[in-house]
C-alpha atoms as a PDB file:
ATOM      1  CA  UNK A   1      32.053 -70.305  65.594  1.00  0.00           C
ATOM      2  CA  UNK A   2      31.424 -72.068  62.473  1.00  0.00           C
ATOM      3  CA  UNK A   3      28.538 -73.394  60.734  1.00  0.00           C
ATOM      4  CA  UNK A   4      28.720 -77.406  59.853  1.00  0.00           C
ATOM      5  CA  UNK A   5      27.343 -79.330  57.092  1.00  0.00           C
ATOM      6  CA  UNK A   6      25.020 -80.902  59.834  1.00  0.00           C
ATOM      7  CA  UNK A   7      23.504 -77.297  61.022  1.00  0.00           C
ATOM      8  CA  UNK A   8      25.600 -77.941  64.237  1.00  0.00           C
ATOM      9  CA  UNK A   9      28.372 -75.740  65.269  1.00  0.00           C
ATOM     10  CA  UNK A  10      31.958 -75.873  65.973  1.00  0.00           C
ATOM     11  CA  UNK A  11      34.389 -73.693  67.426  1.00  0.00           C
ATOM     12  CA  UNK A  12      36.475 -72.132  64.570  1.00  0.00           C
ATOM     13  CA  UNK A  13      39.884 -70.640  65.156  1.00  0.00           C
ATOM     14  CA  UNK A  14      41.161 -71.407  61.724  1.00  0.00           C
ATOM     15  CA  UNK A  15      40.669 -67.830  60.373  1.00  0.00           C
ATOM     16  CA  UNK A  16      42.959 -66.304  63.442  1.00  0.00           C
ATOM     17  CA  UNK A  17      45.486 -69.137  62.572  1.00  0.00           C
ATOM     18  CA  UNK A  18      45.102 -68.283  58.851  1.00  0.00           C
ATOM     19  CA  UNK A  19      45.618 -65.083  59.632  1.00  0.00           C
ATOM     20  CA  UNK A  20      48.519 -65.356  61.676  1.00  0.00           C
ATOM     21  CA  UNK A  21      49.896 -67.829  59.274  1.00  0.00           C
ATOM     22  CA  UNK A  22      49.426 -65.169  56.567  1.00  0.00           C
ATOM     23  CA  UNK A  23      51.017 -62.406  58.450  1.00  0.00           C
ATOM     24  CA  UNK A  24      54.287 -64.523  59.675  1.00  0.00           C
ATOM     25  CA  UNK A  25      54.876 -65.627  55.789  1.00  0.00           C
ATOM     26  CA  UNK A  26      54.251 -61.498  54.607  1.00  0.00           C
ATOM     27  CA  UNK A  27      55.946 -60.117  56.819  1.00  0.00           C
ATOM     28  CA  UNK A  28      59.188 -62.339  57.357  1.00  0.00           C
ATOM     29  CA  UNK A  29      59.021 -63.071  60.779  1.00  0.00           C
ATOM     30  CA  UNK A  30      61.293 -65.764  62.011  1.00  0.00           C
ATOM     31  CA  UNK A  31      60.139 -69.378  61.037  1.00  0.00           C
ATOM     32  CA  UNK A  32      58.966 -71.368  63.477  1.00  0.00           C
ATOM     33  CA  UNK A  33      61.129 -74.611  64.001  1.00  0.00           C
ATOM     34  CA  UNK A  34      58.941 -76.856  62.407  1.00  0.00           C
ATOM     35  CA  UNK A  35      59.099 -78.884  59.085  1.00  0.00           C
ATOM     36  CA  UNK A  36      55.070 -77.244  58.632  1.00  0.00           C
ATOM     37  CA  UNK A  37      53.530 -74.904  59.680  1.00  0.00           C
ATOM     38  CA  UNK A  38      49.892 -76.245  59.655  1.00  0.00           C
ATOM     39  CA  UNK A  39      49.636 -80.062  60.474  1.00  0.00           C
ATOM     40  CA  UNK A  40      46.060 -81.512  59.106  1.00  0.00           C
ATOM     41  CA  UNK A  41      44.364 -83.158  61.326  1.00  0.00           C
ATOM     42  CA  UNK A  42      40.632 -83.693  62.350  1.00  0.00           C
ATOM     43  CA  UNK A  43      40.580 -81.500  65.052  1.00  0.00           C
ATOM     44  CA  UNK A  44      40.593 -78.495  62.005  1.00  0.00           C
ATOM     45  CA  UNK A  45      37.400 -80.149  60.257  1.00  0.00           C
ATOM     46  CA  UNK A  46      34.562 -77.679  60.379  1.00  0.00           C
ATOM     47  CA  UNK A  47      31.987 -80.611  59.303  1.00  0.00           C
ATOM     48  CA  UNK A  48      31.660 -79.472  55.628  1.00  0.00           C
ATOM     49  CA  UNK A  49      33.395 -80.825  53.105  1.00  0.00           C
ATOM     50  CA  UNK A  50      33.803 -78.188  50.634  1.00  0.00           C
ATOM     51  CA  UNK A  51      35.134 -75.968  53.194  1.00  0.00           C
ATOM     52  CA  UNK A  52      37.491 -78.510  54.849  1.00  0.00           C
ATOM     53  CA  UNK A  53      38.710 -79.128  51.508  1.00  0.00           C
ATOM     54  CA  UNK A  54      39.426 -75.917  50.616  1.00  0.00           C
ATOM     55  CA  UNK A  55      41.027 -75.554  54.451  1.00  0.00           C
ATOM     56  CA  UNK A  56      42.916 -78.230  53.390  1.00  0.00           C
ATOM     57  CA  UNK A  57      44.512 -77.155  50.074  1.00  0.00           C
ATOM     58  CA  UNK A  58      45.136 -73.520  51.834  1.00  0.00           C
ATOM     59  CA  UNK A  59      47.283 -75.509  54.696  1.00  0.00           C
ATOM     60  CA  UNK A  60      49.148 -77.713  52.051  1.00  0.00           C
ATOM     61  CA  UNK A  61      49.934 -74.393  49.947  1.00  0.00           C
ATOM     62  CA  UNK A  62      50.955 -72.326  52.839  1.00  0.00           C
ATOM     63  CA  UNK A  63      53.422 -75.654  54.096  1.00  0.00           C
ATOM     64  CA  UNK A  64      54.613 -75.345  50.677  1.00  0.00           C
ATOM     65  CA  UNK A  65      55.365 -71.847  50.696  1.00  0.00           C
ATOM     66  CA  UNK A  66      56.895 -72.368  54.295  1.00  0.00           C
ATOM     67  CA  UNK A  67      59.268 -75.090  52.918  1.00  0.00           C
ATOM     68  CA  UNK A  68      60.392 -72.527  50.223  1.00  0.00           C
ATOM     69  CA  UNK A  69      60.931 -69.968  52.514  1.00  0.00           C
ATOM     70  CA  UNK A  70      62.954 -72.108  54.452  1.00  0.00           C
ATOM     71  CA  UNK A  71      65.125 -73.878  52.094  1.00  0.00           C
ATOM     72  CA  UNK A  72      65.199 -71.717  49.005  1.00  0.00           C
ATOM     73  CA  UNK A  73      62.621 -72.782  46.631  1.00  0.00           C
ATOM     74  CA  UNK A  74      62.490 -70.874  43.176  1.00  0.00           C
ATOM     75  CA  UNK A  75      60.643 -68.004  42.805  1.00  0.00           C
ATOM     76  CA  UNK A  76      58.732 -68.785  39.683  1.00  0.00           C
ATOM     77  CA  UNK A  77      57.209 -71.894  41.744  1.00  0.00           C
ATOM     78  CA  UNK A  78      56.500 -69.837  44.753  1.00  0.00           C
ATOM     79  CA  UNK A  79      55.070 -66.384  42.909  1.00  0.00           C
ATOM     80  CA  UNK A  80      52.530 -69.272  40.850  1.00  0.00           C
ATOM     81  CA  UNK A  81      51.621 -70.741  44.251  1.00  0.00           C
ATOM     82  CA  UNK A  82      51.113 -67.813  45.561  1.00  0.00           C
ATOM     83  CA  UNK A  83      48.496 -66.201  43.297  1.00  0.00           C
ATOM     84  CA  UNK A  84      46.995 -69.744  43.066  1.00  0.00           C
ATOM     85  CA  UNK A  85      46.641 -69.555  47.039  1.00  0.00           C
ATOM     86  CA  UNK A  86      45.308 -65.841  46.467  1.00  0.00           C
ATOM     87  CA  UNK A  87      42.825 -67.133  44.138  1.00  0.00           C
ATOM     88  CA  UNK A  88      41.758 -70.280  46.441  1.00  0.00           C
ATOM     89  CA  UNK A  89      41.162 -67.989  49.286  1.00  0.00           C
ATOM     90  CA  UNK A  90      39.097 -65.547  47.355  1.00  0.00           C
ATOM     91  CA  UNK A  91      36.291 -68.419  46.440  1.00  0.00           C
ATOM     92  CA  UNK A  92      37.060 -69.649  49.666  1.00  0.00           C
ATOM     93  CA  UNK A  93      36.151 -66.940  51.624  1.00  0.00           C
ATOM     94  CA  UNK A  94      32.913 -66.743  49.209  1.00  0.00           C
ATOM     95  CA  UNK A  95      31.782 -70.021  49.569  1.00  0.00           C
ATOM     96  CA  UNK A  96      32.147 -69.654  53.599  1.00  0.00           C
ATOM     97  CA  UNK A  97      30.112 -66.376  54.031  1.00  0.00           C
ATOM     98  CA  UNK A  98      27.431 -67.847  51.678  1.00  0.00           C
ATOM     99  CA  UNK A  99      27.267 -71.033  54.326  1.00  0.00           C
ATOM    100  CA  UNK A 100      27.548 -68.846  57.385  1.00  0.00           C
ATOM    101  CA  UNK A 101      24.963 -66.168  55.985  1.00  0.00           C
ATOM    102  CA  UNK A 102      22.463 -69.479  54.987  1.00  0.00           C
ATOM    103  CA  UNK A 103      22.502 -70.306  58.250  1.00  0.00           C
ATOM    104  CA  UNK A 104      22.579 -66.626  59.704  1.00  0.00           C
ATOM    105  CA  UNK A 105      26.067 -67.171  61.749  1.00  0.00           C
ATOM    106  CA  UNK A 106      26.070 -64.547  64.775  1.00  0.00           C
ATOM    107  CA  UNK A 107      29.571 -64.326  64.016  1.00  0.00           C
ATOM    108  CA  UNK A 108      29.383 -63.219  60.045  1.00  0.00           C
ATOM    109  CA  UNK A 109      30.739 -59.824  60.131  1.00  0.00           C
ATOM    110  CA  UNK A 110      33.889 -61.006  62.198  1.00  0.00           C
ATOM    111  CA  UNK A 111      34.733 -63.408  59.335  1.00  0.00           C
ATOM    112  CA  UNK A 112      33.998 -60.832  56.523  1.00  0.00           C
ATOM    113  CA  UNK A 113      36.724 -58.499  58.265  1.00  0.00           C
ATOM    114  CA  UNK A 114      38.989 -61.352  58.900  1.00  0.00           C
ATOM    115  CA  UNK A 115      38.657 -62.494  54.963  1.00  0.00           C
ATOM    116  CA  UNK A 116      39.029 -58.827  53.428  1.00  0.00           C
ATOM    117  CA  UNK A 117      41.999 -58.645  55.548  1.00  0.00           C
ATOM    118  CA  UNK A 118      43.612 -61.757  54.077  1.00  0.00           C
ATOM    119  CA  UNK A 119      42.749 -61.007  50.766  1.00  0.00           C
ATOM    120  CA  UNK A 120      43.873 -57.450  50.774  1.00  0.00           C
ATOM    121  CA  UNK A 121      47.723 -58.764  52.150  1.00  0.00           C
ATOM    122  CA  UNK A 122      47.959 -61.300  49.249  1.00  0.00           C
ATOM    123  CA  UNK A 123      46.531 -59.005  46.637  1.00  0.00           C
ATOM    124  CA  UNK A 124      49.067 -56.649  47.795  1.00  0.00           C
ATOM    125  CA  UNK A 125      51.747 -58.955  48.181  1.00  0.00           C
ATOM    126  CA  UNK A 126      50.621 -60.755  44.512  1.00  0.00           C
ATOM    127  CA  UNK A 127      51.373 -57.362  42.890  1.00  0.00           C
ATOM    128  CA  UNK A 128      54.266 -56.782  43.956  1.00  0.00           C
ATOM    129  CA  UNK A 129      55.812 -59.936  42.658  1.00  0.00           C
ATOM    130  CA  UNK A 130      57.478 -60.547  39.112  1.00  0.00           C
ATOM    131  CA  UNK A 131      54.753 -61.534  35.766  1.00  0.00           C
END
């Protein structure tokens, strides 16, 4: 679960759908058929708005991506959106952890491992692409 802005809880899947998101766009599995991969909707709010925000901006970046992938966008727009989505999940994951650790989340460590993981595959993939 998640922590929300009221001290209430909610069920959280989005890191396991983050991270399968993540994985299907690293790894080149085939696409979905779907024009997005993440839809927006309020059933994804967590009840805070910097972190829906920021859940937000990582779905429009990764239907971005997903649309390049699909129909060919060019690579200088999808290597800057990439390390911009690398960067946005970094102080994302930071700002979570410091909201789930405030409010001693049972379920912490879980999203620590889930984050490093994340950040470790677009690090990697981030260096591997052209300047």
């Amino acid at each position: 679960g998640d922590w929300r802005s009221d001290g209430g809880s909610s069920d959280l899947g989005e890191d396991a759908v983050m991270f399968h998101l993540f994985e299907h766009l690293l790894h080149g599995d085939a696409p979905p058929p779907v024009d997005e991969l993440i839809h927006w909707g309020d059933e994804l709010s967590v009840g805070n708005p910097l972190l829906d925000n920021q859940h937000r901006e990582m779905a429009s970046m990764l239907n971005t991506l997903f649309h390049h992938h699909r129909h060919g966008g060019a690579a200088p727009d999808c290597v800057r959106l990439l390390r911009h989505l690398r960067d946005l999940v970094q102080v994302h994951s930071e700002n979570e952890e410091a909201i789930l650790a405030r409010h001693r989340c049972p379920t912490l460590a879980e999203h620590q491992e889930s984050h490093r993981r994340i950040e470790t595959e677009l690090a990697a993939l981030a260096d591997t692409l052209p300047a």
